[in-house]
N, C-alpha and C. Protein backbone atom coordinates (compact mmCIF):
# COMPACT_ATOMS: atom_id res chain seq x y z
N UNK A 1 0.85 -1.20 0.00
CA UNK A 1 0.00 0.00 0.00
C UNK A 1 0.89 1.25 0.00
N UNK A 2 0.25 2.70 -0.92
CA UNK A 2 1.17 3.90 -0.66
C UNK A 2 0.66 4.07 0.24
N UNK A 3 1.92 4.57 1.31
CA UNK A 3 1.75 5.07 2.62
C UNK A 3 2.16 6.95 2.24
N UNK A 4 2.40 7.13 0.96
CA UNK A 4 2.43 8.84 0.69
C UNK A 4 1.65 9.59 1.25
N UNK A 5 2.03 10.78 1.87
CA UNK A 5 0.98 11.54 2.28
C UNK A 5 0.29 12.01 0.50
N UNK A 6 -1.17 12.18 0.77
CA UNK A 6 -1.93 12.59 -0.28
C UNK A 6 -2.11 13.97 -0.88
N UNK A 7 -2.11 14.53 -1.73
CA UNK A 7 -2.47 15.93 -2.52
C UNK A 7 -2.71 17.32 -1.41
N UNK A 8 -3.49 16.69 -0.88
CA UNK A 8 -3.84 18.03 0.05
C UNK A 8 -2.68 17.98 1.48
N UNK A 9 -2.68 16.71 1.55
CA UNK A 9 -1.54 16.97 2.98
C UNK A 9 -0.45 17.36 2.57
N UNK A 10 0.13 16.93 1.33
CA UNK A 10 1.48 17.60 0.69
C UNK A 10 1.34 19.18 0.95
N UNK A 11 0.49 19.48 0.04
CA UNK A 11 -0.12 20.96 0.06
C UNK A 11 0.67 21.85 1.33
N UNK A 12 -0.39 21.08 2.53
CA UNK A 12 -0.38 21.82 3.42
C UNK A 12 -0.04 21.14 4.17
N UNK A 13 1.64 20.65 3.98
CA UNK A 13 2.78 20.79 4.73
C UNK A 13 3.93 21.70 3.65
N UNK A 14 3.77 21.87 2.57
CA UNK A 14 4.52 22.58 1.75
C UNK A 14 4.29 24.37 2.08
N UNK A 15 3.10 24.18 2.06
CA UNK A 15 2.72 26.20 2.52
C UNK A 15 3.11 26.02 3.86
N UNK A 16 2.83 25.03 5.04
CA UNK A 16 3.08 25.44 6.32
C UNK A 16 4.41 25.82 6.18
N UNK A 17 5.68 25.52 5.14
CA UNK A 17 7.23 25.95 5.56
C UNK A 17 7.24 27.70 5.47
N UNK A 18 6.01 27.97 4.11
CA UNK A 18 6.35 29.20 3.40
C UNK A 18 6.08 30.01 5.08
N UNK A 19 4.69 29.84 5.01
CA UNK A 19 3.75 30.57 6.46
C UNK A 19 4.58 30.42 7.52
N UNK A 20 4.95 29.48 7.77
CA UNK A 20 5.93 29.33 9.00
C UNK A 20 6.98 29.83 9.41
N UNK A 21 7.72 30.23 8.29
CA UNK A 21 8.68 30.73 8.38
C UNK A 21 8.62 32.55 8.88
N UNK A 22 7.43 33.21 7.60
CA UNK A 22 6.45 34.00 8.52
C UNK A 22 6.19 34.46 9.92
N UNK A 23 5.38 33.24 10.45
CA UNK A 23 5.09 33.70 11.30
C UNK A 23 6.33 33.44 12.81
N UNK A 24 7.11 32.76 12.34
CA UNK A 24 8.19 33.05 13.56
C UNK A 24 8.72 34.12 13.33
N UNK A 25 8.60 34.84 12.29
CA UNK A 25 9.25 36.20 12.13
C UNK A 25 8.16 37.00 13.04
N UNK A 26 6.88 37.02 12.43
CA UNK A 26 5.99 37.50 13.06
C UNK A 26 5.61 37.83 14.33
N UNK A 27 5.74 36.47 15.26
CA UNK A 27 5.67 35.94 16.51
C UNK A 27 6.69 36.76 17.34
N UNK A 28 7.95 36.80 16.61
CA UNK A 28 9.26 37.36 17.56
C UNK A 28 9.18 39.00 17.08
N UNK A 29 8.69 39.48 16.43
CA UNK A 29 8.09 41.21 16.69
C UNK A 29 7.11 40.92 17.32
N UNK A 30 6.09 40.41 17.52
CA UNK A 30 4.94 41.12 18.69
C UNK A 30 6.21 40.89 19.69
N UNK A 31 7.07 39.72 20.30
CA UNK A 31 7.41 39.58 21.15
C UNK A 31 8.39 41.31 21.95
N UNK A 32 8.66 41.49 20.63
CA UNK A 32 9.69 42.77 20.52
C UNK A 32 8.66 43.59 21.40
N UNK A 33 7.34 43.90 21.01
CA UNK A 33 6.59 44.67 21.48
C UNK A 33 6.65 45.07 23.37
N UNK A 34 6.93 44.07 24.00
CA UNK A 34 7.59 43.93 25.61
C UNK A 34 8.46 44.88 25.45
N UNK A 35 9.59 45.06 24.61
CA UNK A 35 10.61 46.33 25.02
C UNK A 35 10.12 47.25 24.71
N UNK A 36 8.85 47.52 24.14
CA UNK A 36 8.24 48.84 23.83
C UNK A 36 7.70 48.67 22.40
N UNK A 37 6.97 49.49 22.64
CA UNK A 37 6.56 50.28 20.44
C UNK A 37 7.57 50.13 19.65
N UNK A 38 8.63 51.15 20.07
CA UNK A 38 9.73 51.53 18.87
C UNK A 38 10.30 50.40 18.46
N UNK A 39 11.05 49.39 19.69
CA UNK A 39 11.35 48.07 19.58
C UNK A 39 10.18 47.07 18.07
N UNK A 40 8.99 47.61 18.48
CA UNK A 40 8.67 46.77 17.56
C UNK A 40 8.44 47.25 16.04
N UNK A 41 8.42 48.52 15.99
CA UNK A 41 8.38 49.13 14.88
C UNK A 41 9.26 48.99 13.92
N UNK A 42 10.10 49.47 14.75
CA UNK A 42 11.53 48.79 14.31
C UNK A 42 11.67 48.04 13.46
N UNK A 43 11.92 46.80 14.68
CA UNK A 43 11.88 45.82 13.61
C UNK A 43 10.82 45.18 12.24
N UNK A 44 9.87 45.63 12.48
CA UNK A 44 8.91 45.54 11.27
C UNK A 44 9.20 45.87 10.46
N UNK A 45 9.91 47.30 10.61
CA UNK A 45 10.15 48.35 9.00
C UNK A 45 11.82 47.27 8.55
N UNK A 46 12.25 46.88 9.02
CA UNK A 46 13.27 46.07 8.76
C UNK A 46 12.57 44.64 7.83
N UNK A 47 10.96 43.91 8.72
CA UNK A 47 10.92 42.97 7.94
C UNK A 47 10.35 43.15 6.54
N UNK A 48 9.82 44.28 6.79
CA UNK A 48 8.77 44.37 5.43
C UNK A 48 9.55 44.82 4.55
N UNK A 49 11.25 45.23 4.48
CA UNK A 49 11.88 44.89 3.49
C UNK A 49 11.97 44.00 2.80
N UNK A 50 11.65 43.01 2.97
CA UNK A 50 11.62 41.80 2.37
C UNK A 50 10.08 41.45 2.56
N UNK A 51 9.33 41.42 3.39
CA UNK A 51 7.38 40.94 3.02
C UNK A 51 7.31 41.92 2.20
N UNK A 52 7.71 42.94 2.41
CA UNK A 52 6.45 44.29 1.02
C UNK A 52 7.44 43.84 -0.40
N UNK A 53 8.05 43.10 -0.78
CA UNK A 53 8.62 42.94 -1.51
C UNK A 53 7.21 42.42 -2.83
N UNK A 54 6.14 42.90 -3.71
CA UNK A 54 5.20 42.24 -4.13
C UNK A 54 5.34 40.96 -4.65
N UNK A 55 6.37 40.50 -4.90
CA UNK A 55 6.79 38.47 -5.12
C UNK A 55 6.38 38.12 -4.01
N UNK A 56 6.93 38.49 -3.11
CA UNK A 56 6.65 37.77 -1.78
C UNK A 56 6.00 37.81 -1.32
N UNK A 57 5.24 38.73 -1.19
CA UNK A 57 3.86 38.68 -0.54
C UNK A 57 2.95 38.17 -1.13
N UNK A 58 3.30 38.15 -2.58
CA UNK A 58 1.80 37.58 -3.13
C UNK A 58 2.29 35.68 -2.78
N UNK A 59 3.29 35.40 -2.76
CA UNK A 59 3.72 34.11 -2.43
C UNK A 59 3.16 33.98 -0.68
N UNK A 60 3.08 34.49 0.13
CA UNK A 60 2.84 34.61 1.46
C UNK A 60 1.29 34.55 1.06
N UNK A 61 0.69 35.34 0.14
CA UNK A 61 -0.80 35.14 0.28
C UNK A 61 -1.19 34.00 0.15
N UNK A 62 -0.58 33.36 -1.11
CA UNK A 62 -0.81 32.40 -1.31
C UNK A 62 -0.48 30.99 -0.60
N UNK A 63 0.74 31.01 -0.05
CA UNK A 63 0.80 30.01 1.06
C UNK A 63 -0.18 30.15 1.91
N UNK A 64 -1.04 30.66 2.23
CA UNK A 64 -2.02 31.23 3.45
C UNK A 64 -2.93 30.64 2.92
N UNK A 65 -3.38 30.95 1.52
CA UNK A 65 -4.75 30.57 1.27
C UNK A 65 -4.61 28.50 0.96
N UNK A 66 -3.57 28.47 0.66
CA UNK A 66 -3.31 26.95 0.41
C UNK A 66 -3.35 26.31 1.46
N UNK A 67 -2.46 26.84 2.70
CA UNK A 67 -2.94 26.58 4.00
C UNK A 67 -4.19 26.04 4.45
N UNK A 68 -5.35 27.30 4.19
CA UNK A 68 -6.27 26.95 5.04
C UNK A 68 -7.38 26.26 4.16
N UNK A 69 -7.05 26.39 2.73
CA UNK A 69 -7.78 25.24 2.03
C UNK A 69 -7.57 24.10 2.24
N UNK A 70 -6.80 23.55 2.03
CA UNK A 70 -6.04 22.13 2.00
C UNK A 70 -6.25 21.66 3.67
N UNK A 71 -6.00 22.57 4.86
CA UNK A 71 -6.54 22.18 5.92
C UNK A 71 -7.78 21.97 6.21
N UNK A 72 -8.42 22.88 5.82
CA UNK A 72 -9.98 22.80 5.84
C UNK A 72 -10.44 21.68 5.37
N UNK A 73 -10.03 21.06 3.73
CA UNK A 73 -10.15 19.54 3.33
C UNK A 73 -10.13 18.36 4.45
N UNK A 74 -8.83 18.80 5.22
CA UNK A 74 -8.20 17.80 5.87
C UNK A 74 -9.19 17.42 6.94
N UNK A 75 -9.52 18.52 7.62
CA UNK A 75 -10.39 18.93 8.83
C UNK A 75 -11.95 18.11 8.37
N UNK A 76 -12.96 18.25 7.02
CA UNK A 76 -13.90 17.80 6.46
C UNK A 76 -13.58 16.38 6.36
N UNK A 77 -12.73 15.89 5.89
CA UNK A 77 -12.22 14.24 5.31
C UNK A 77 -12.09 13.50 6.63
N UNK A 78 -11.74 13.88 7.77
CA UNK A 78 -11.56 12.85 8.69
C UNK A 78 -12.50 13.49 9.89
N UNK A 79 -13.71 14.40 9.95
CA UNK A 79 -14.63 14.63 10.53
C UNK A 79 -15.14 12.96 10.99
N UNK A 80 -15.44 12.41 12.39
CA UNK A 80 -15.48 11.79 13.14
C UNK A 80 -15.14 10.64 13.55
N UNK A 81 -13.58 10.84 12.64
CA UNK A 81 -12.50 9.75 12.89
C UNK A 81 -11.47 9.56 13.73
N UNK A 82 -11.78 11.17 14.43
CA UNK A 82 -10.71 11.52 15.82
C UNK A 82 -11.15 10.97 17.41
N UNK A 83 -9.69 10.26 17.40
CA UNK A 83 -10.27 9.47 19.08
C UNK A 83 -9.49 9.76 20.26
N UNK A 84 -8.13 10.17 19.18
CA UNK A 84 -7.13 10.43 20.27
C UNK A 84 -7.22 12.26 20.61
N UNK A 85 -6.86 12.36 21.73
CA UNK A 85 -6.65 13.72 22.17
C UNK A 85 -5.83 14.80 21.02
N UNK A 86 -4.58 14.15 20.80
CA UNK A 86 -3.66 15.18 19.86
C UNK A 86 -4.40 15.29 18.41
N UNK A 87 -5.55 14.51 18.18
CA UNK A 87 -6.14 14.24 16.94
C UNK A 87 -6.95 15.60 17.22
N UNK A 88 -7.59 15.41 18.17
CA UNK A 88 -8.82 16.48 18.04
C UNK A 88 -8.20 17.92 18.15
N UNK A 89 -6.73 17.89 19.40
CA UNK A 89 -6.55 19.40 19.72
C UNK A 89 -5.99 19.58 17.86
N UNK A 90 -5.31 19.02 17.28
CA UNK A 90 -4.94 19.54 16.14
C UNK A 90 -6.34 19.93 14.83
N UNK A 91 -7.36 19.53 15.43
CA UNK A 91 -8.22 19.76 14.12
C UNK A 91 -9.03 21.04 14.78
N UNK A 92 -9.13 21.11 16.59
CA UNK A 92 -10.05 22.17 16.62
C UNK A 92 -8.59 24.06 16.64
N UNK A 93 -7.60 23.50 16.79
CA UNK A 93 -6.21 24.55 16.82
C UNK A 93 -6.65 25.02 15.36
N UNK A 94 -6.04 23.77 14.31
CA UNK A 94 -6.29 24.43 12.50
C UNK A 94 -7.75 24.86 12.08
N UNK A 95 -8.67 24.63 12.97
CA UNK A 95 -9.88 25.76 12.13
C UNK A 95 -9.97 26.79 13.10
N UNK A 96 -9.30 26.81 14.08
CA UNK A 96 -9.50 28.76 14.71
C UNK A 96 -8.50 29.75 14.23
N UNK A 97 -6.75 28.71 13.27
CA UNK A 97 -6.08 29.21 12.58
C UNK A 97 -6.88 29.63 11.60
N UNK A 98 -7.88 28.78 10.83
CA UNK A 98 -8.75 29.26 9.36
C UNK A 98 -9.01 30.31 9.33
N UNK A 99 -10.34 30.45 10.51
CA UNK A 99 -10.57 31.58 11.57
C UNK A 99 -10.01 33.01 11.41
N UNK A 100 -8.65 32.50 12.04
CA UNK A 100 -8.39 33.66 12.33
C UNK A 100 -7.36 34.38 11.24
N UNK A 101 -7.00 33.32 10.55
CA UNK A 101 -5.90 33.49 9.22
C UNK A 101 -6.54 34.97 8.58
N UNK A 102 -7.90 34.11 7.93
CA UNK A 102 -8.98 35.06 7.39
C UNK A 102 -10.14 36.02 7.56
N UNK A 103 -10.03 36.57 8.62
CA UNK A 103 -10.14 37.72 9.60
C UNK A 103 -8.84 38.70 9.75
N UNK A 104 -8.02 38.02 9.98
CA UNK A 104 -6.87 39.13 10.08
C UNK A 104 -5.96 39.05 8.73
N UNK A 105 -5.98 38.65 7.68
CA UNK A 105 -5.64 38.99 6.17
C UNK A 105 -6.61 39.57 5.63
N UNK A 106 -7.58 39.48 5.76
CA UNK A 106 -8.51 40.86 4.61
C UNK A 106 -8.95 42.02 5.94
N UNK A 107 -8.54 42.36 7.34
CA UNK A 107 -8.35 43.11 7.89
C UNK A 107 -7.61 43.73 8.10
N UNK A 108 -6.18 43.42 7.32
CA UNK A 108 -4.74 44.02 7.35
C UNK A 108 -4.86 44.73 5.82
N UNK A 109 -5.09 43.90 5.01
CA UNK A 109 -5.48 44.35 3.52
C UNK A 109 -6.53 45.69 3.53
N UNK A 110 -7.45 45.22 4.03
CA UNK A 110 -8.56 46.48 4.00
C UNK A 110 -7.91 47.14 4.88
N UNK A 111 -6.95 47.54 5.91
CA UNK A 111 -6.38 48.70 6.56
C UNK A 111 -5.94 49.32 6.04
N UNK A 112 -4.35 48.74 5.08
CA UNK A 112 -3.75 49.23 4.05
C UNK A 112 -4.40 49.90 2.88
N UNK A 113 -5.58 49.28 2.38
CA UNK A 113 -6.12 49.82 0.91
C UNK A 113 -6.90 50.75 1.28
N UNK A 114 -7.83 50.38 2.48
CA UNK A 114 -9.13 51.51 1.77
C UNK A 114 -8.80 52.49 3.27
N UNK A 115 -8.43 52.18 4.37
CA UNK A 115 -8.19 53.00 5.02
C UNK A 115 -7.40 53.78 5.14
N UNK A 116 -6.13 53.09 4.94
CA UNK A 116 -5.12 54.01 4.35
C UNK A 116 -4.25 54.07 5.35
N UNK A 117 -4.06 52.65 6.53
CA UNK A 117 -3.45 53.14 7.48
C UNK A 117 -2.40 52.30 7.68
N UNK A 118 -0.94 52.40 8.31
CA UNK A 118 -0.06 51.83 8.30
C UNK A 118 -0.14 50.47 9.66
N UNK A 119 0.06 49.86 9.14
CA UNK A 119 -1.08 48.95 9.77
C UNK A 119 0.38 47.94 11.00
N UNK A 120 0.73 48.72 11.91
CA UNK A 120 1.58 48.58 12.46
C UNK A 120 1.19 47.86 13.81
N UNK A 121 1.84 48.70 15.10
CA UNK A 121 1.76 48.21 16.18
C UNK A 121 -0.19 48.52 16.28
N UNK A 122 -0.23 50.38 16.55
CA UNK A 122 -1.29 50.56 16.73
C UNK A 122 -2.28 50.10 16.28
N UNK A 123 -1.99 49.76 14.92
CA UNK A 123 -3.42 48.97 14.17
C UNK A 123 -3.75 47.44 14.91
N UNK A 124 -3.35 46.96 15.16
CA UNK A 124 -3.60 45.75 16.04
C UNK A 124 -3.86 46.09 17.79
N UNK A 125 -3.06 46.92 18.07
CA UNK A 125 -3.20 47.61 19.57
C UNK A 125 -4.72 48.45 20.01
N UNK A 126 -5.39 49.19 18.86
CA UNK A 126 -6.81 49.69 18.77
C UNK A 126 -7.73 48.98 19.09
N UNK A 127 -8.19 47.82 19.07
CA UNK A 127 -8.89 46.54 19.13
C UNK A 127 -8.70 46.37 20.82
N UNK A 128 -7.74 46.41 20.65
CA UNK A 128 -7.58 46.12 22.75
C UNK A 128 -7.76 47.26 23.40
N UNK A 129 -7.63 48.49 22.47
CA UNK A 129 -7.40 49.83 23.77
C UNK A 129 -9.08 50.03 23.82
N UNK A 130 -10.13 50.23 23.10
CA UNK A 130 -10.87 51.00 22.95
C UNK A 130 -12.29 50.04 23.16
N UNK A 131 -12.56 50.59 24.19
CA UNK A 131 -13.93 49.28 25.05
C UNK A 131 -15.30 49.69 24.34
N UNK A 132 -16.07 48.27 24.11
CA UNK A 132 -16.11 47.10 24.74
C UNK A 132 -15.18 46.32 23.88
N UNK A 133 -14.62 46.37 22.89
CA UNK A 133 -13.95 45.69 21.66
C UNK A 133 -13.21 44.90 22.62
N UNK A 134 -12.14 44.76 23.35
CA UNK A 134 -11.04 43.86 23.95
C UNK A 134 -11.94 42.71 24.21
N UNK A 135 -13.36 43.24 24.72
CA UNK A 135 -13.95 41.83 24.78
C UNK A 135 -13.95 40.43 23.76
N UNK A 136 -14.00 41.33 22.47
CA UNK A 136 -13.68 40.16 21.63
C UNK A 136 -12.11 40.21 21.09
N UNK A 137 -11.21 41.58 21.19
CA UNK A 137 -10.54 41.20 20.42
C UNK A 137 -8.86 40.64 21.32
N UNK A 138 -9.35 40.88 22.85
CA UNK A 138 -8.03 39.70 23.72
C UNK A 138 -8.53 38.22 23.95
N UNK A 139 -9.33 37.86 23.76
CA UNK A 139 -9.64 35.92 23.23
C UNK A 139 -9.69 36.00 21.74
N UNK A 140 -9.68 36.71 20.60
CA UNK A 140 -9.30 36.59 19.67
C UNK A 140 -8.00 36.51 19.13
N UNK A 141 -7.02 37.19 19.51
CA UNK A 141 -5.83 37.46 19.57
C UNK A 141 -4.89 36.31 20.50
N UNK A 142 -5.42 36.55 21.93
CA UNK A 142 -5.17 35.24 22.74
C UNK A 142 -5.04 33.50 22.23
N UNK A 143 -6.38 33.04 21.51
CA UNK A 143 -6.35 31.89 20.97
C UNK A 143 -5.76 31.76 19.97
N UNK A 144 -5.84 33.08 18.98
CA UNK A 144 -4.66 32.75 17.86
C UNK A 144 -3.35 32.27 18.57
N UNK A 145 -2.96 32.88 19.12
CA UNK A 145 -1.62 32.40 19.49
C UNK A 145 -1.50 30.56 20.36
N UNK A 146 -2.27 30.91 21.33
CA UNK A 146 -2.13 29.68 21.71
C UNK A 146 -2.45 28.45 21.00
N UNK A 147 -3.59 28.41 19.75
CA UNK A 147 -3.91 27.83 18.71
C UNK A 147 -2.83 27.64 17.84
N UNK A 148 -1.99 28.32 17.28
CA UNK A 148 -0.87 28.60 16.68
C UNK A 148 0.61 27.34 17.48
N UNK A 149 0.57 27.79 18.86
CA UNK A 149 1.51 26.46 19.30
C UNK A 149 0.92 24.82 19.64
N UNK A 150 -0.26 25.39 19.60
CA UNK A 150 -1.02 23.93 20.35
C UNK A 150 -0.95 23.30 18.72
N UNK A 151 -1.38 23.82 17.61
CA UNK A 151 -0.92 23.21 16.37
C UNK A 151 0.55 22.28 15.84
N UNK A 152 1.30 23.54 16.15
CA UNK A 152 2.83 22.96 16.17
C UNK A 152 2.83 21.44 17.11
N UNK A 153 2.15 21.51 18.15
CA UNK A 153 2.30 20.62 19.37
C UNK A 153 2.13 19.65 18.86
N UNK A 154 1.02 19.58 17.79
CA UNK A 154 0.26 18.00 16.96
C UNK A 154 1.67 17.51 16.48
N UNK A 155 2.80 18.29 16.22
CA UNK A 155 3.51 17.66 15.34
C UNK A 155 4.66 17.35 15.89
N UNK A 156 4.93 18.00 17.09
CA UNK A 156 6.31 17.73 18.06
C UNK A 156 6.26 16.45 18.47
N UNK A 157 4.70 16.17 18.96
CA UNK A 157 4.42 14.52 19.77
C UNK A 157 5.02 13.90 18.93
N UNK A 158 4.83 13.47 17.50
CA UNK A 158 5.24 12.25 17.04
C UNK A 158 6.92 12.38 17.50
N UNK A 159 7.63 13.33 17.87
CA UNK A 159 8.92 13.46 18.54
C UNK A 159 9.07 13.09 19.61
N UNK A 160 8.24 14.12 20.66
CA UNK A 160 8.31 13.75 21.98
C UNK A 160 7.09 14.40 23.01
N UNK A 161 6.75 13.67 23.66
CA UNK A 161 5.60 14.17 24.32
C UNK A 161 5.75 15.18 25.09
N UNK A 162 7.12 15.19 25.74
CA UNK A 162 7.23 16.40 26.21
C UNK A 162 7.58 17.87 25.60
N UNK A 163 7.89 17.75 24.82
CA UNK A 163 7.76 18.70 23.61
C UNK A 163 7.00 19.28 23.10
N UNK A 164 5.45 18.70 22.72
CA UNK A 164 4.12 18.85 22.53
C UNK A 164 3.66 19.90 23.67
N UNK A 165 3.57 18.96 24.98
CA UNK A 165 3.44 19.75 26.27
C UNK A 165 4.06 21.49 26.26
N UNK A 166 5.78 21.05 26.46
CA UNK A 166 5.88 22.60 26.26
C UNK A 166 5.60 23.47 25.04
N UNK A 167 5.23 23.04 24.20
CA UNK A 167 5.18 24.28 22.96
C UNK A 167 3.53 25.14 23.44
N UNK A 168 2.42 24.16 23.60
CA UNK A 168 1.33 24.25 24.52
C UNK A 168 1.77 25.28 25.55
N UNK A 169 2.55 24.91 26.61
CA UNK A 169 2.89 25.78 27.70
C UNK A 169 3.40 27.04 27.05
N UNK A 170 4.25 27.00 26.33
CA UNK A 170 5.08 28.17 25.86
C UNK A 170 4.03 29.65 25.00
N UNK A 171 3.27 28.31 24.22
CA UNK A 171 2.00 29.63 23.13
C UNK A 171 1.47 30.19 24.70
N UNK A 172 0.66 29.40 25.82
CA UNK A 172 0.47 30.63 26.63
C UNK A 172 0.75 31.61 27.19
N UNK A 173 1.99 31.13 27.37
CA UNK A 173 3.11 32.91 28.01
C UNK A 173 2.78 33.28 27.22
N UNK A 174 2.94 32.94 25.76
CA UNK A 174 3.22 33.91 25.02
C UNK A 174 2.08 35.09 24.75
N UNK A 175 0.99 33.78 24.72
CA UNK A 175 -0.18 34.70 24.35
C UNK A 175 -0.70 35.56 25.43
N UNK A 176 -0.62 35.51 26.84
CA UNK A 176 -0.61 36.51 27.30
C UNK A 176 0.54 37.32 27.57
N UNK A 177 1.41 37.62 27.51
CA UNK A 177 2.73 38.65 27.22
C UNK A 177 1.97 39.31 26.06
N UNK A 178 1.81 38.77 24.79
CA UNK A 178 1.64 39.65 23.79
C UNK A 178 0.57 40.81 23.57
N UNK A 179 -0.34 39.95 24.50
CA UNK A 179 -1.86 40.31 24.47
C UNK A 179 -1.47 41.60 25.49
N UNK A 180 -1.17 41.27 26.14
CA UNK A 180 -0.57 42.41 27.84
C UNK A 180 0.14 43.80 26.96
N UNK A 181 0.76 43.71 26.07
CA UNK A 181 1.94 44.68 25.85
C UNK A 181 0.77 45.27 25.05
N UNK A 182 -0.01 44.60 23.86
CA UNK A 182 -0.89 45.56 22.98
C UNK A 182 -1.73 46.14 24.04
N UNK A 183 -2.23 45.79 25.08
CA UNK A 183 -3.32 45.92 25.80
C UNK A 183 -2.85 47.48 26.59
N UNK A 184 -1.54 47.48 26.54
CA UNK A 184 -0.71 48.67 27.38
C UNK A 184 -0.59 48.20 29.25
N UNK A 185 -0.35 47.22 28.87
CA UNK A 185 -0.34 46.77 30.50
C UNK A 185 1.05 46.66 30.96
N UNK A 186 2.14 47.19 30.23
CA UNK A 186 3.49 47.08 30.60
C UNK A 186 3.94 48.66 30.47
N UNK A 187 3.33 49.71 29.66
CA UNK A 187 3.47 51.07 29.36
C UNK A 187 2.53 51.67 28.58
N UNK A 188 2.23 52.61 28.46
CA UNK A 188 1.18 53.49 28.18
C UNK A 188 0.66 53.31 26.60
N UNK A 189 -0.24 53.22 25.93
CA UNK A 189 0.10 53.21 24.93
C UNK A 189 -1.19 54.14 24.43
N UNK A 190 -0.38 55.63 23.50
CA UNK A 190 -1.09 56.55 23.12
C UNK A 190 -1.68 56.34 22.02
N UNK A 191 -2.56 55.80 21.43
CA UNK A 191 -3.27 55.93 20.22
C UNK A 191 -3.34 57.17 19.44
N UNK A 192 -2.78 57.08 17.91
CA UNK A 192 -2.85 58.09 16.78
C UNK A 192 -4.91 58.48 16.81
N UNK A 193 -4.79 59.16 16.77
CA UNK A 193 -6.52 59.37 15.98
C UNK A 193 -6.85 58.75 15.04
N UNK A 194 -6.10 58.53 14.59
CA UNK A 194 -6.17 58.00 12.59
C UNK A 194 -6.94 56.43 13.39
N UNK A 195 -6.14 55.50 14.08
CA UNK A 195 -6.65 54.26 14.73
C UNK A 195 -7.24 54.25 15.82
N UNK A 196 -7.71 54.97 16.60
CA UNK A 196 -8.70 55.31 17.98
C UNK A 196 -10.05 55.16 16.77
N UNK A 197 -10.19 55.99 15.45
CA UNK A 197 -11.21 56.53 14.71
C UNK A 197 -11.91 55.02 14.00
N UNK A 198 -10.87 54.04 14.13
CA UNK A 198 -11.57 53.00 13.27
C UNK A 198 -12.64 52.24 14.26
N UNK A 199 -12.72 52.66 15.48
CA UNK A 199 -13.40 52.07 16.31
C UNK A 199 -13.86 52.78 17.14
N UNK A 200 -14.26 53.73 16.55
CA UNK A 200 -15.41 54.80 17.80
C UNK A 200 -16.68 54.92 16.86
């Protein structure tokens, strides 16, 4: 029998390298965000030398959308064949990634195009400063992240169980550290008008 992984799992383990690579870039600027704004600004205007590059990004879009197609398949095709624990945390982690993939790519897009705004620290930081919004948008933000390692986790086990465990442990620091610093819970954080305005 082929034991090959099939069409769509190829898929989407081939975009997870593109995305992945991404988002540890990604992951380690919010992290920046703890030493402050500038810290993270910073480094952004450094990465998007290379993301605003239009090859690459349209290659980044597209790993994204292959992503969450090909997962989404994956997620439909073996709908109530999961028994084991790491089975299920990995199928309910990759559809709040779907989730949230596509919510926050045509919300970064529509910032940039029609709003017109540089869609930086503050643009993600607005959502948390300006109430009642944090209500949805620190468990939105929150589970991305921890969703994001508890995913990885599906794939460490076949390594080591303890491995799985900490990546799990680790997305939660993380996700609250990250969530904390946008939230201004480590230093003040003054909102431009331009992003206070998208949410009043």
């Amino acid at each position: 029998m082929d034991r090959r992984p099939d069409l769509p799992r190829r898929l989407h383990r081939a975009a997870a390298i593109v995305v992945g690579v991404y988002v540890l870039v990604h992951m380690l600027n919010h992290l920046l965000a703890l030493d402050g704004i500038e810290t993270h600004i910073a480094f952004m205007q450094v990465a998007r030398k290379i993301t605003r590059i239009p090859a690459v990004e349209a290659l980044l879009l597209a790993a994204v959308a292959v992503q969450a197609g090909s997962g989404l398949r994956l997620l439909w095709r073996r709908r109530g064949q999961r028994r084991l624990s790491f089975a299920r945390l990995q199928a309910l982690s990759g559809a709040y990634l779907v989730f949230f993939l596509a919510v926050h790519v045509v919300s970064v897009l529509f910032g940039r195009a029609v709003l017109h705004l540089d869609t930086n620290f503050y643009f993600a930081a607005a959502g948390l400063q300006v109430g009642p919004y944090p209500l949805f948008f620190v468990p939105y933000y929150g589970l991305a992240v921890v969703a994001l390692f508890a995913h990885l986790a599906c794939v460490l086990r076949r390594v080591a169980a303890g491995l799985a465990w900490g990546s799990i442990g680790l997305g939660a620091v993380a996700a609250v550290l990250i969530v904390a610093a946008f939230s201004g819970v480590f230093y003040p954080v003054d909102l431009p008008p331009a992003y206070r305005a998208t949410f009043s």
